[in-house]
PDB file of N, CA and C in Angstrom:
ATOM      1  N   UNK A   1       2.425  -5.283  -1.295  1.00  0.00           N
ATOM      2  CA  UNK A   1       1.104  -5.837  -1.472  1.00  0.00           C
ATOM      3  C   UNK A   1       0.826  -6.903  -0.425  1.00  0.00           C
ATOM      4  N   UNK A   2       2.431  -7.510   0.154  1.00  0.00           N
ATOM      5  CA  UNK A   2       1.653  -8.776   1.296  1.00  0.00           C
ATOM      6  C   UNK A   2       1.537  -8.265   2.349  1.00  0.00           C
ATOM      7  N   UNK A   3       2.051  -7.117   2.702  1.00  0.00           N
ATOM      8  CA  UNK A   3       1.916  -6.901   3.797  1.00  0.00           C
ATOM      9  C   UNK A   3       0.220  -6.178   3.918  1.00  0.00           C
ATOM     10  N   UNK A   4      -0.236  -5.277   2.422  1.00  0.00           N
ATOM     11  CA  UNK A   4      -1.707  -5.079   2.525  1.00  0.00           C
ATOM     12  C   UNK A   4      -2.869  -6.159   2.668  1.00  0.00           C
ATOM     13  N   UNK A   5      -2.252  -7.386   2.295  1.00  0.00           N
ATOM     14  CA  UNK A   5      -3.412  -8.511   2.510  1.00  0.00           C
ATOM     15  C   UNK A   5      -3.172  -9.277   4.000  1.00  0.00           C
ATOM     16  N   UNK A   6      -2.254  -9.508   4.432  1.00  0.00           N
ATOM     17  CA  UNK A   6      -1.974  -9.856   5.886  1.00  0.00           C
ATOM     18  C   UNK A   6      -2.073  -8.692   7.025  1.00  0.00           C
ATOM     19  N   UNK A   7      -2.328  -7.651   7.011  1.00  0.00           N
ATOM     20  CA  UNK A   7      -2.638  -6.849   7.787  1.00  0.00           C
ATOM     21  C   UNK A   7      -3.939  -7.015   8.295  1.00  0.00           C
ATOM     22  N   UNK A   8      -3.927  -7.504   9.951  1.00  0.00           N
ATOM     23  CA  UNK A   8      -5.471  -7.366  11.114  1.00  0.00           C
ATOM     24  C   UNK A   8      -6.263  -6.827  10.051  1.00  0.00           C
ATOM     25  N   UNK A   9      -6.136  -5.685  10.011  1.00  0.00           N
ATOM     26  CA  UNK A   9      -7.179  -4.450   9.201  1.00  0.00           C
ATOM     27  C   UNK A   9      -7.533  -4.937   7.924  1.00  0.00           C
ATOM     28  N   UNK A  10      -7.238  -5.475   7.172  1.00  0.00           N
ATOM     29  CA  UNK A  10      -7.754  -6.079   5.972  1.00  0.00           C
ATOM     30  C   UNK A  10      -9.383  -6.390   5.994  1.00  0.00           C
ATOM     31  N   UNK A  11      -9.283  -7.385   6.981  1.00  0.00           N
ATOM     32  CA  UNK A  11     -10.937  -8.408   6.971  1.00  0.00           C
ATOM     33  C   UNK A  11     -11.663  -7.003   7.355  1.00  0.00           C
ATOM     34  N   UNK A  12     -11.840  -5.846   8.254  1.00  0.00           N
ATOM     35  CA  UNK A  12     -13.026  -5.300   8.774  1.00  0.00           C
ATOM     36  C   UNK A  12     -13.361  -4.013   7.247  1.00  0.00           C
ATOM     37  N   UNK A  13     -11.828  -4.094   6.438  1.00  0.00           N
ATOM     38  CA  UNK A  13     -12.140  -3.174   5.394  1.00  0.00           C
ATOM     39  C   UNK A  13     -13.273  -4.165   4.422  1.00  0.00           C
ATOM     40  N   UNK A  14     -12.755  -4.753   4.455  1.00  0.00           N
ATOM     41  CA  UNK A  14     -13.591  -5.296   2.964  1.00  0.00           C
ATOM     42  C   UNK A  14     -15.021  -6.051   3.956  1.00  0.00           C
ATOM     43  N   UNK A  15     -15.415  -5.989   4.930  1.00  0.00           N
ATOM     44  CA  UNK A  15     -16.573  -6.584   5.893  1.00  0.00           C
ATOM     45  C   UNK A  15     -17.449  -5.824   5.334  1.00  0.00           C
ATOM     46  N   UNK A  16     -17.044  -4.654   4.831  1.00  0.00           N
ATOM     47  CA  UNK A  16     -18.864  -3.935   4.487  1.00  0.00           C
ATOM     48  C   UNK A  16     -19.143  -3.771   2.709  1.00  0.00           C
ATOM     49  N   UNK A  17     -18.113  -4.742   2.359  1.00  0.00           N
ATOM     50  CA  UNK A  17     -17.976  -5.260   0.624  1.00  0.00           C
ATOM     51  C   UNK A  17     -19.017  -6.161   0.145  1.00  0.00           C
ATOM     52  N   UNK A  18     -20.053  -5.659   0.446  1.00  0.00           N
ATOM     53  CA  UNK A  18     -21.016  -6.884   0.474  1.00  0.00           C
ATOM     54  C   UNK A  18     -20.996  -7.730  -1.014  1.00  0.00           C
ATOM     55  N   UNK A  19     -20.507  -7.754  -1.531  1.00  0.00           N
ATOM     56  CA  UNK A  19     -20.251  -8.616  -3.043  1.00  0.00           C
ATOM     57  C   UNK A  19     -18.820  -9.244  -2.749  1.00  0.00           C
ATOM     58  N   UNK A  20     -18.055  -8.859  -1.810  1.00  0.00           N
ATOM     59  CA  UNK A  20     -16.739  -9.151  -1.690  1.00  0.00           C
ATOM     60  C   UNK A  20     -15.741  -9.252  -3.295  1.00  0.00           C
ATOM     61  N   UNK A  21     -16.201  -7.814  -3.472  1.00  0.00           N
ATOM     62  CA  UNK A  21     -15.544  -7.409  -4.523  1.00  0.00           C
ATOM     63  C   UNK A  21     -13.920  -6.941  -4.752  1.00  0.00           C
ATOM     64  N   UNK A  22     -13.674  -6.361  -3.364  1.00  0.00           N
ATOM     65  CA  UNK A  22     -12.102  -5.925  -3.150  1.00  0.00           C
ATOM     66  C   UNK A  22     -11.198  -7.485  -3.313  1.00  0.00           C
ATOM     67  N   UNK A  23     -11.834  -8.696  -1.700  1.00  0.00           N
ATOM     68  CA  UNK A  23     -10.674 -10.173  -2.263  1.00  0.00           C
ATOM     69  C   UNK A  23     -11.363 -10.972  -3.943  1.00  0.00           C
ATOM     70  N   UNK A  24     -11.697 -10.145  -4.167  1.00  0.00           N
ATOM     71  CA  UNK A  24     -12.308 -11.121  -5.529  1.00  0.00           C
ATOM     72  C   UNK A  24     -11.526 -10.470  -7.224  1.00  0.00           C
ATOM     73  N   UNK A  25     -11.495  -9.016  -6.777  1.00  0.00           N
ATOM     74  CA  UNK A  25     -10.297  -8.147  -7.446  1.00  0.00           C
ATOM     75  C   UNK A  25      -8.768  -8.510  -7.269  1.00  0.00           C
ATOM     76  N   UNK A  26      -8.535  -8.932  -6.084  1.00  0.00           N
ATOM     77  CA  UNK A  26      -7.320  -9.132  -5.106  1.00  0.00           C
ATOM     78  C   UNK A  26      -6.597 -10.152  -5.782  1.00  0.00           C
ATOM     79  N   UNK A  27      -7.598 -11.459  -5.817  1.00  0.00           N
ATOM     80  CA  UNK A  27      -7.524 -12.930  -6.349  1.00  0.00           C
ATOM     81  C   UNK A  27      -7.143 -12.419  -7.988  1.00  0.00           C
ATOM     82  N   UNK A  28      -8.408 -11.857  -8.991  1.00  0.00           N
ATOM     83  CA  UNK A  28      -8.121 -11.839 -10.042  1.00  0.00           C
ATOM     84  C   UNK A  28      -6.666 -10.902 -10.674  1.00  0.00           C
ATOM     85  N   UNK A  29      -6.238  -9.812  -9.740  1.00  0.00           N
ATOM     86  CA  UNK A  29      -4.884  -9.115  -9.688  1.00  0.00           C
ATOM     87  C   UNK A  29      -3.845 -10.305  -9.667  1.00  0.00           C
ATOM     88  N   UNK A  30      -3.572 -10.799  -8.686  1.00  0.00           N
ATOM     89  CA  UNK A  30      -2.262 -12.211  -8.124  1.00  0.00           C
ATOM     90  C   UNK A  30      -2.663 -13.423  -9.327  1.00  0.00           C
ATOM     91  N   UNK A  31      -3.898 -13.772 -10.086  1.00  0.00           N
ATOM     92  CA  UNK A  31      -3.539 -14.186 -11.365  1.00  0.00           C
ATOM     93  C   UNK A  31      -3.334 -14.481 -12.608  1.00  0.00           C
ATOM     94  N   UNK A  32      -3.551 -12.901 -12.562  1.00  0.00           N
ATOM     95  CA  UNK A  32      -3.228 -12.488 -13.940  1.00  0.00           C
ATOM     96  C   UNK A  32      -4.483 -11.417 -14.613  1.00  0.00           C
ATOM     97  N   UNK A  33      -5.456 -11.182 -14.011  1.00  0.00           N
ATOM     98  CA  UNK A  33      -6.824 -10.906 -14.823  1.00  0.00           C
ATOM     99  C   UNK A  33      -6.943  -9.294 -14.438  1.00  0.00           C
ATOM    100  N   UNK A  34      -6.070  -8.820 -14.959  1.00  0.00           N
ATOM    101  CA  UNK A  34      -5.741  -7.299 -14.397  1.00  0.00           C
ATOM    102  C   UNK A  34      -7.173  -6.760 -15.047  1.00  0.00           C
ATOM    103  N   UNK A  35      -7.461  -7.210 -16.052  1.00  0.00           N
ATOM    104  CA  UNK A  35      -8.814  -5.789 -16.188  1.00  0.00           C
ATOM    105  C   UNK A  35     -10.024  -5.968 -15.501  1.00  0.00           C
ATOM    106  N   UNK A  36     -10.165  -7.675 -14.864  1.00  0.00           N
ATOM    107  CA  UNK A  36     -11.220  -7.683 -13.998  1.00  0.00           C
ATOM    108  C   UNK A  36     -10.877  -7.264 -12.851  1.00  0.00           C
ATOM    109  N   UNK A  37      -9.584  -6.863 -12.105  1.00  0.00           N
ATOM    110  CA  UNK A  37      -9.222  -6.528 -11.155  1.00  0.00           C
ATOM    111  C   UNK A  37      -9.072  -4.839 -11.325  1.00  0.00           C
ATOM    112  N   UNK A  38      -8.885  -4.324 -12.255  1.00  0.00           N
ATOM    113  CA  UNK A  38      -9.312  -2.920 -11.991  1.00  0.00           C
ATOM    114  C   UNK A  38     -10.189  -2.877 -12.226  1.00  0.00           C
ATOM    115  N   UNK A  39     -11.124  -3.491 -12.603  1.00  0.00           N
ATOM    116  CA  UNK A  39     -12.578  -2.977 -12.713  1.00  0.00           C
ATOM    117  C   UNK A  39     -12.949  -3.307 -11.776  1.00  0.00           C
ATOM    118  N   UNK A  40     -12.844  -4.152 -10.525  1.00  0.00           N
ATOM    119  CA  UNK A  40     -13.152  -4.459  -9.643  1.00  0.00           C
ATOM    120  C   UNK A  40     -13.249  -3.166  -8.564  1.00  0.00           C
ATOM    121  N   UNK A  41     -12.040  -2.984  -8.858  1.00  0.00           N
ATOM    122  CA  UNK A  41     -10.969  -2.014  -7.843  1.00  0.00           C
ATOM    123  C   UNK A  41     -11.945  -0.647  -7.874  1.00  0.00           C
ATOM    124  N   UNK A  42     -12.284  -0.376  -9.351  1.00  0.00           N
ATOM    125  CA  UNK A  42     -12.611   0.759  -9.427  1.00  0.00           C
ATOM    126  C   UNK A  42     -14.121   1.191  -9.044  1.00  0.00           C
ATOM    127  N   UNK A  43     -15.047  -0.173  -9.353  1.00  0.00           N
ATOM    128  CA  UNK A  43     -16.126  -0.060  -8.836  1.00  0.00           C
ATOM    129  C   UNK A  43     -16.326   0.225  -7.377  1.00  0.00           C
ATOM    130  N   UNK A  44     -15.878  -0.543  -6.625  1.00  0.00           N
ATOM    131  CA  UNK A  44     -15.572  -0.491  -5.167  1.00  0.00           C
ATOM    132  C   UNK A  44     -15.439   1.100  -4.949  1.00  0.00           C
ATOM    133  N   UNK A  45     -13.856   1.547  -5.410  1.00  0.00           N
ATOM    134  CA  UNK A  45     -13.917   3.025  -4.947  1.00  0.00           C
ATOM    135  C   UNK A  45     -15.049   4.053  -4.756  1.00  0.00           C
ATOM    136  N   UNK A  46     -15.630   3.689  -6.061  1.00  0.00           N
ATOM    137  CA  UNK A  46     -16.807   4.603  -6.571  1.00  0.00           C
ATOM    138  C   UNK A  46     -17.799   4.560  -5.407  1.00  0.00           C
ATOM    139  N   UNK A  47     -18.683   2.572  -5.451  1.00  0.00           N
ATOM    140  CA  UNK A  47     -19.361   2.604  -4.755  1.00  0.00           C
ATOM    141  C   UNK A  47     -19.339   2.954  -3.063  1.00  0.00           C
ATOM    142  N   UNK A  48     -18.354   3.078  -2.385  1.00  0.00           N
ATOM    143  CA  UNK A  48     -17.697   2.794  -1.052  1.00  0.00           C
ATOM    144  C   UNK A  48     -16.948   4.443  -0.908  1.00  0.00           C
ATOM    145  N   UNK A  49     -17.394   4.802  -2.318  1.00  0.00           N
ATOM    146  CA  UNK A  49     -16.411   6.580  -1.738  1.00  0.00           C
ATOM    147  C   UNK A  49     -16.845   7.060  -0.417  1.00  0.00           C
ATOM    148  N   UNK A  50     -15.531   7.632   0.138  1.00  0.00           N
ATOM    149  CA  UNK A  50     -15.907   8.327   1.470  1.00  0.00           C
ATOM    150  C   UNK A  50     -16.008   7.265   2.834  1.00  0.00           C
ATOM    151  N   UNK A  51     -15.734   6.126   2.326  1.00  0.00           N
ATOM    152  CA  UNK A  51     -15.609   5.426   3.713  1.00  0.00           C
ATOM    153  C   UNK A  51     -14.341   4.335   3.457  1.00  0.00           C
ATOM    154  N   UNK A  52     -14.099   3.311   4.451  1.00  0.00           N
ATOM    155  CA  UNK A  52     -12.485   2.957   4.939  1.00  0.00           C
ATOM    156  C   UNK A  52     -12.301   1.717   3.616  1.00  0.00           C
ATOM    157  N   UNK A  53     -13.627   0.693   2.963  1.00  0.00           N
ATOM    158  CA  UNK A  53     -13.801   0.009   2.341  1.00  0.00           C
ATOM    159  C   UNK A  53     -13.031   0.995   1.209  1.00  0.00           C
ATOM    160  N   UNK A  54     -13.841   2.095   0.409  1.00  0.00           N
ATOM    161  CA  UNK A  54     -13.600   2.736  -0.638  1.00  0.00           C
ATOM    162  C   UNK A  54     -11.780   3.201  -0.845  1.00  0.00           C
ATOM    163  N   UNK A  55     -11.327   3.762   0.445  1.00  0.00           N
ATOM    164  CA  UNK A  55     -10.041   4.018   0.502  1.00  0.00           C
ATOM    165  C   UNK A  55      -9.222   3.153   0.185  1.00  0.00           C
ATOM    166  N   UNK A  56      -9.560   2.214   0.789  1.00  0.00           N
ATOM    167  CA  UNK A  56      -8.197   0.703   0.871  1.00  0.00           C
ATOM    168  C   UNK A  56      -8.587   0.284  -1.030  1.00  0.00           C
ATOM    169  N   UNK A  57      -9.937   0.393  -1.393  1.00  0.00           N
ATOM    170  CA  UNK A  57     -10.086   0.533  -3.066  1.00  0.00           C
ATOM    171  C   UNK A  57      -9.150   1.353  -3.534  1.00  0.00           C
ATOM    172  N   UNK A  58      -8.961   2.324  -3.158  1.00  0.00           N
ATOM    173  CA  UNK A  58      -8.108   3.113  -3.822  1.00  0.00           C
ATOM    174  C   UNK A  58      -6.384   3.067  -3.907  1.00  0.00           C
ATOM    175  N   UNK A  59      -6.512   2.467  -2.766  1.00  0.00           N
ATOM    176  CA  UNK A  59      -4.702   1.888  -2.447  1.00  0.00           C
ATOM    177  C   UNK A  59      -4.537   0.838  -3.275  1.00  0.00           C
ATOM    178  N   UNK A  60      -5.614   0.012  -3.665  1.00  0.00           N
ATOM    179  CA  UNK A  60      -5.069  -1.388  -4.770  1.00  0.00           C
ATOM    180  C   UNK A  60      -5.004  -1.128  -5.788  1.00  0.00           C
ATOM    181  N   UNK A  61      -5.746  -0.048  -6.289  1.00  0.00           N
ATOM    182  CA  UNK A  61      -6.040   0.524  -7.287  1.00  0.00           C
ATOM    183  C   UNK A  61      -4.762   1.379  -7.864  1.00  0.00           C
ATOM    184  N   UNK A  62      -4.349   2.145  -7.446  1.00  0.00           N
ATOM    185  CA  UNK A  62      -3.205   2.757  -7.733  1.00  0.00           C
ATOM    186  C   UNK A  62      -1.731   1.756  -7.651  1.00  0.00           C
ATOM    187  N   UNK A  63      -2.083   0.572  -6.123  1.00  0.00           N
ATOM    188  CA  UNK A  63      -0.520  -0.749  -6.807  1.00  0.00           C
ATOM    189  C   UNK A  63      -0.965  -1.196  -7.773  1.00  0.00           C
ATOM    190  N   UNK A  64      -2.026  -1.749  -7.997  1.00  0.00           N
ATOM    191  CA  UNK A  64      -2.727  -2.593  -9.862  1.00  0.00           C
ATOM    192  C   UNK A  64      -1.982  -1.625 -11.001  1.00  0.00           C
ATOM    193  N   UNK A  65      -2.181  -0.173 -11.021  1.00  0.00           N
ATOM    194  CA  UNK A  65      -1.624   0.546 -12.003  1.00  0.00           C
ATOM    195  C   UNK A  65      -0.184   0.596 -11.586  1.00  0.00           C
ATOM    196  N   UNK A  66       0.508   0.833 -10.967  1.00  0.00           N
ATOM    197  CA  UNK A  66       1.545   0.709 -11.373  1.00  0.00           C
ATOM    198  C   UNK A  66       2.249  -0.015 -11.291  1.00  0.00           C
ATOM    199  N   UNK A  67       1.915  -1.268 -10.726  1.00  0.00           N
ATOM    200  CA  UNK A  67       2.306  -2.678 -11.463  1.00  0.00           C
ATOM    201  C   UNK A  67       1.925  -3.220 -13.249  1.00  0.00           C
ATOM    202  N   UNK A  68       0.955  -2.232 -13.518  1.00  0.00           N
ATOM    203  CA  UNK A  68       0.321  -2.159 -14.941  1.00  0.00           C
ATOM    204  C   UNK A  68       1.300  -1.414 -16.173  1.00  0.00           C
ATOM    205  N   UNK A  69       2.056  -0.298 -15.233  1.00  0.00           N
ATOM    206  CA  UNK A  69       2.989   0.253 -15.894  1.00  0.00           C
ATOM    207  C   UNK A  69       2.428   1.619 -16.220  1.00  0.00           C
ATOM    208  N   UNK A  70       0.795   2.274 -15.786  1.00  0.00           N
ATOM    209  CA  UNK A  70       0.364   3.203 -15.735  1.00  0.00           C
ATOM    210  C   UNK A  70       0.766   4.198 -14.769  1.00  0.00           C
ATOM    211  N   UNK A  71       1.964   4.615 -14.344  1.00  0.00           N
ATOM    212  CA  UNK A  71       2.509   5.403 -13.331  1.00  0.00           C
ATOM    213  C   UNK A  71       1.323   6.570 -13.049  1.00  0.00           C
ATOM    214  N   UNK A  72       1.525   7.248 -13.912  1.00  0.00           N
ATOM    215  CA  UNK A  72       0.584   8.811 -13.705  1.00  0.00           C
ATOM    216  C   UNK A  72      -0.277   8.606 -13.453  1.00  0.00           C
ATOM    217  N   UNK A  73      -1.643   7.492 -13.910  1.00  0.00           N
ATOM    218  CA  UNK A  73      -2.773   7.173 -13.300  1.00  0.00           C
ATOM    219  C   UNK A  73      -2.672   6.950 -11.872  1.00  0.00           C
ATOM    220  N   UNK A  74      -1.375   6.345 -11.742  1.00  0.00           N
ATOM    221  CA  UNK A  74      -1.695   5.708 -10.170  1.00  0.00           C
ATOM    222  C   UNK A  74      -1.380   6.790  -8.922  1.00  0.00           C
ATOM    223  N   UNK A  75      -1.097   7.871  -9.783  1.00  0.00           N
ATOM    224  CA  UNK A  75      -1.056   8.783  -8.595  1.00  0.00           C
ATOM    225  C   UNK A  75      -2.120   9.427  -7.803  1.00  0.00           C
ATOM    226  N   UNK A  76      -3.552   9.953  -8.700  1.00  0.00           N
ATOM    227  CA  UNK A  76      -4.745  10.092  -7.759  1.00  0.00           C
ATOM    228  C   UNK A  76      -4.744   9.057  -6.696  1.00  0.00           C
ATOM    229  N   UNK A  77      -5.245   7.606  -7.603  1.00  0.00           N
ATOM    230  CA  UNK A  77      -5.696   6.837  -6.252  1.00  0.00           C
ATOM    231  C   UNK A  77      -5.100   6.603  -5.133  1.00  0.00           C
ATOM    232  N   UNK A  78      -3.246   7.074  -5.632  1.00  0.00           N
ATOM    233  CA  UNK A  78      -2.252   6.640  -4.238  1.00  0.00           C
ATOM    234  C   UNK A  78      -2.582   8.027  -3.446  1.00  0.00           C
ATOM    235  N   UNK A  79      -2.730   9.001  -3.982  1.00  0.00           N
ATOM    236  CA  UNK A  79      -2.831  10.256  -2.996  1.00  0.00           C
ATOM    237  C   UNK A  79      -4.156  10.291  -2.411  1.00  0.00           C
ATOM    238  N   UNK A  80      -5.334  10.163  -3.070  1.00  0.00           N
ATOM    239  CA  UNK A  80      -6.123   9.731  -1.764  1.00  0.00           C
ATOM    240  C   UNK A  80      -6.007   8.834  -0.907  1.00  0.00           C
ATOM    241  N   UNK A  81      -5.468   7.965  -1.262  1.00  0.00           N
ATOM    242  CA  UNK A  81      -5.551   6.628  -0.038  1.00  0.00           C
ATOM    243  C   UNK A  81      -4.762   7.168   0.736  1.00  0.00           C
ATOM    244  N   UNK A  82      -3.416   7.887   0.782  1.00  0.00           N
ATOM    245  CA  UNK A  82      -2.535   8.279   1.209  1.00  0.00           C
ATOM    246  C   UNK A  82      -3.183   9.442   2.510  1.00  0.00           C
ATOM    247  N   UNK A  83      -3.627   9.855   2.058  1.00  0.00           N
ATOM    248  CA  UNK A  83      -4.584  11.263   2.478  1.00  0.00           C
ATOM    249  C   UNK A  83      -5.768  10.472   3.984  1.00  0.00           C
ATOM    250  N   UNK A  84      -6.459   9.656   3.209  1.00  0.00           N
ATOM    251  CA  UNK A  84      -7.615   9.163   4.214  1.00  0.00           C
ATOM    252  C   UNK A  84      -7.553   7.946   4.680  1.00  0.00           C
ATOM    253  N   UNK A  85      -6.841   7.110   4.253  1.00  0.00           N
ATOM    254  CA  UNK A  85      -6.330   5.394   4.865  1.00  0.00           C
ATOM    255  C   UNK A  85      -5.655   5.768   6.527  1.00  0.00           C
ATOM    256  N   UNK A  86      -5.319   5.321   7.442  1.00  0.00           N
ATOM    257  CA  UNK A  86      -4.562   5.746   8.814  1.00  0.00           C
ATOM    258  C   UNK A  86      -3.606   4.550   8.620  1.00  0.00           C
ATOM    259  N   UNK A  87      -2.112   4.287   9.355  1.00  0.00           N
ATOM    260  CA  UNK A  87      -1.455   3.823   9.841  1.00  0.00           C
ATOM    261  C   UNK A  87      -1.039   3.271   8.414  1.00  0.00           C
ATOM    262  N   UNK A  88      -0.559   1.484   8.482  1.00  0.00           N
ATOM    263  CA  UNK A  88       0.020   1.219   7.726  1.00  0.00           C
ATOM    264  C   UNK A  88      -0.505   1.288   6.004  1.00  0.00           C
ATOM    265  N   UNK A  89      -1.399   1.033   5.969  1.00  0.00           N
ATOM    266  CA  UNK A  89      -2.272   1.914   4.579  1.00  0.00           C
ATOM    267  C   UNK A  89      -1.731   2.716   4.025  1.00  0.00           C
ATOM    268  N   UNK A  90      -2.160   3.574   5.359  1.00  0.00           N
ATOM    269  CA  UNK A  90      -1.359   5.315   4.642  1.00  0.00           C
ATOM    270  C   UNK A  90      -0.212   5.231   3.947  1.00  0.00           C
ATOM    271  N   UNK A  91       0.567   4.374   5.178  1.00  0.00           N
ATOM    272  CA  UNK A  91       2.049   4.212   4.976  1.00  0.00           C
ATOM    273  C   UNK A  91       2.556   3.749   3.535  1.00  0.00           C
ATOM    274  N   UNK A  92       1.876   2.834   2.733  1.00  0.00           N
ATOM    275  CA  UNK A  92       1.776   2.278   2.064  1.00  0.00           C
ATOM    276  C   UNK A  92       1.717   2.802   0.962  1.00  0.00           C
ATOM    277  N   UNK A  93       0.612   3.770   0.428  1.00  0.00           N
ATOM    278  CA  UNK A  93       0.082   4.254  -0.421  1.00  0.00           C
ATOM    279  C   UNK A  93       1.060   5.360  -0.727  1.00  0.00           C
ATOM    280  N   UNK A  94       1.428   6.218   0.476  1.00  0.00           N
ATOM    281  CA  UNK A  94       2.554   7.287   0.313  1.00  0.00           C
ATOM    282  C   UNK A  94       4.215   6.636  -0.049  1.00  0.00           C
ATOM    283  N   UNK A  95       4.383   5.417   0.313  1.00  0.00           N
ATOM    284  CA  UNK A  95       5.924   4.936  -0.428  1.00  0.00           C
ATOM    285  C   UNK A  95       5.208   4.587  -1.948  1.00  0.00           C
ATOM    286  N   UNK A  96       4.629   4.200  -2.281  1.00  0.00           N
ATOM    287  CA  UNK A  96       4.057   3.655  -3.795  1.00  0.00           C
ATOM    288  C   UNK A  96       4.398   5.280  -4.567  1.00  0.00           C
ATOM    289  N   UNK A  97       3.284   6.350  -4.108  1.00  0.00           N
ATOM    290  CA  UNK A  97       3.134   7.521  -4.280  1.00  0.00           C
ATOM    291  C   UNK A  97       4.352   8.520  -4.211  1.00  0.00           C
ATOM    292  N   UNK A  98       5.614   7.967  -3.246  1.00  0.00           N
ATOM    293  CA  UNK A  98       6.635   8.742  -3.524  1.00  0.00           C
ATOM    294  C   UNK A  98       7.367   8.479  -4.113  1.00  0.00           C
ATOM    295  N   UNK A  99       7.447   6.952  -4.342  1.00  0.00           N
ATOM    296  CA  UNK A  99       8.529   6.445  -5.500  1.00  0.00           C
ATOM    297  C   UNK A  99       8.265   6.399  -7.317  1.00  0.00           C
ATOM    298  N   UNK A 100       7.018   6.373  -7.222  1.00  0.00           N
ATOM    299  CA  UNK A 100       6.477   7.061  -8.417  1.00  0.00           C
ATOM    300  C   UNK A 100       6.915   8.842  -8.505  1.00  0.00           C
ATOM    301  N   UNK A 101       6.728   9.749  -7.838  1.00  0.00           N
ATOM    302  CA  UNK A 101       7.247  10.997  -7.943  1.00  0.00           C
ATOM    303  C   UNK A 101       8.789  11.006  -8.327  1.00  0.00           C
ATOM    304  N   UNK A 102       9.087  10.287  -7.015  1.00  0.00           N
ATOM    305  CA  UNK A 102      10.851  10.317  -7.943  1.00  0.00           C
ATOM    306  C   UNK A 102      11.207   9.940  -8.776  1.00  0.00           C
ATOM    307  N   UNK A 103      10.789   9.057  -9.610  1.00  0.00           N
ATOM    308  CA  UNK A 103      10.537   8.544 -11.111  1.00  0.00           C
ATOM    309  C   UNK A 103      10.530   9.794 -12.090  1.00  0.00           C
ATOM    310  N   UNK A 104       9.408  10.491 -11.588  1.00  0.00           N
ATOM    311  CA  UNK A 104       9.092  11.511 -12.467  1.00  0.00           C
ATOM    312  C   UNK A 104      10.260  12.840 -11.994  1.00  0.00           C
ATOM    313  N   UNK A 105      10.858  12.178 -11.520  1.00  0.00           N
ATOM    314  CA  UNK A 105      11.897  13.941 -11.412  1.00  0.00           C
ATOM    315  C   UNK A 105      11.661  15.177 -10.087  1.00  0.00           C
ATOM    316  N   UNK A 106      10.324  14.444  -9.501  1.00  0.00           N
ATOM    317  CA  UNK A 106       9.514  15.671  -8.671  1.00  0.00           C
ATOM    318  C   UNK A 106      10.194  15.350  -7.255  1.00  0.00           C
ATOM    319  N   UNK A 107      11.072  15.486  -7.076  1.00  0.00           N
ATOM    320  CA  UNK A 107      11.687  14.837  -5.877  1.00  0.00           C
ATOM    321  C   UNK A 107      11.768  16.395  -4.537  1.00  0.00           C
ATOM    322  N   UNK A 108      11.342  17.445  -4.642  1.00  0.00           N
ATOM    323  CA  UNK A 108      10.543  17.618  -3.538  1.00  0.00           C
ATOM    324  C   UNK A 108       9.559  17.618  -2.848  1.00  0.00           C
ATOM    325  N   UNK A 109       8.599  17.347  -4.109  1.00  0.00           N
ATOM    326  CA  UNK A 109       7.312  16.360  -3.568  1.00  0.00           C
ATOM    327  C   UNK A 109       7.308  15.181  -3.048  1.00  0.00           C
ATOM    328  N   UNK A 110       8.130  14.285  -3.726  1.00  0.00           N
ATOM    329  CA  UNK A 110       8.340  12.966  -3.412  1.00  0.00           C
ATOM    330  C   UNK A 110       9.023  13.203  -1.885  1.00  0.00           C
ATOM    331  N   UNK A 111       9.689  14.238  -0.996  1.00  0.00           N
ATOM    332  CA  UNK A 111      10.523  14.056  -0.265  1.00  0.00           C
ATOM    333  C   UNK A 111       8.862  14.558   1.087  1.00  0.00           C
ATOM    334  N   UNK A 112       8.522  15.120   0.565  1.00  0.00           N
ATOM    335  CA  UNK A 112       7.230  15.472   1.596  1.00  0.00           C
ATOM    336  C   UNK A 112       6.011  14.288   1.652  1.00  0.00           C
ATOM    337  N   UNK A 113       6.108  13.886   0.693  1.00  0.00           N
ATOM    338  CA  UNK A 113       5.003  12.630   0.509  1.00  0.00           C
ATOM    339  C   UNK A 113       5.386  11.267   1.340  1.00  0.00           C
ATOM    340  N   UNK A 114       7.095  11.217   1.252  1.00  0.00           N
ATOM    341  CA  UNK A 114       7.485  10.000   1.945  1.00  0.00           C
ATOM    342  C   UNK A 114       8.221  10.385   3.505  1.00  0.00           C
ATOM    343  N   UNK A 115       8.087  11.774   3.917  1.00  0.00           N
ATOM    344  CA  UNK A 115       8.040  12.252   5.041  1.00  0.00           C
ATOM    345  C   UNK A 115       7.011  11.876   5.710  1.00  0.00           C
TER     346      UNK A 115
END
């Protein structure tokens, strides 16, 4: 997760957040206010689907859940982000996304996902 908030790329994702809803989810995630932070998370996706804002929604969205302890939920949002995020994002979303698979037993998926 620190390396998703200290990453260059952070500020130009959330630049077109015009409510600055992603660091305001971000904030309420780190202390403690998980349901305003997925609801945060989730609005964002929705509203922002299909562009780089909405994706990186979807990468917090899926660490929020399974830091929540919702594994299986968090696998959509990690596989899209995984899918349409580039570079370390991607990177990101697919270790979350494969270590959740191996959890579940699916470990030749998990071995292509973290390929």
């Amino acid at each position: 997760m620190a390396a998703v908030m200290l990453a260059p790329d952070f500020q130009p994702y959330t630049a077109l957040d015009s409510n600055r809803v992603l660091p305001r989810s971000l904030a309420a995630q780190l202390t403690g206010d998980l349901d305003t932070a997925r609801n945060g998370f989730e609005q964002a996706a929705e509203v922002h689907n299909g562009t780089e804002t909405g994706d990186l929604a979807c990468l917090l969205l899926g660490n929020l859940l399974l830091q929540s302890g919702d594994q299986a939920a968090a696998l959509k949002p990690l596989r899209y982000a995984r899918e349409r995020c580039d570079g370390m994002f991607a990177g990101y979303a697919g270790y979350l996304e494969g270590h959740v698979l191996i959890g579940q037993d699916e470990k030749n998926r998990a071995g292509k996902v973290l390929q």
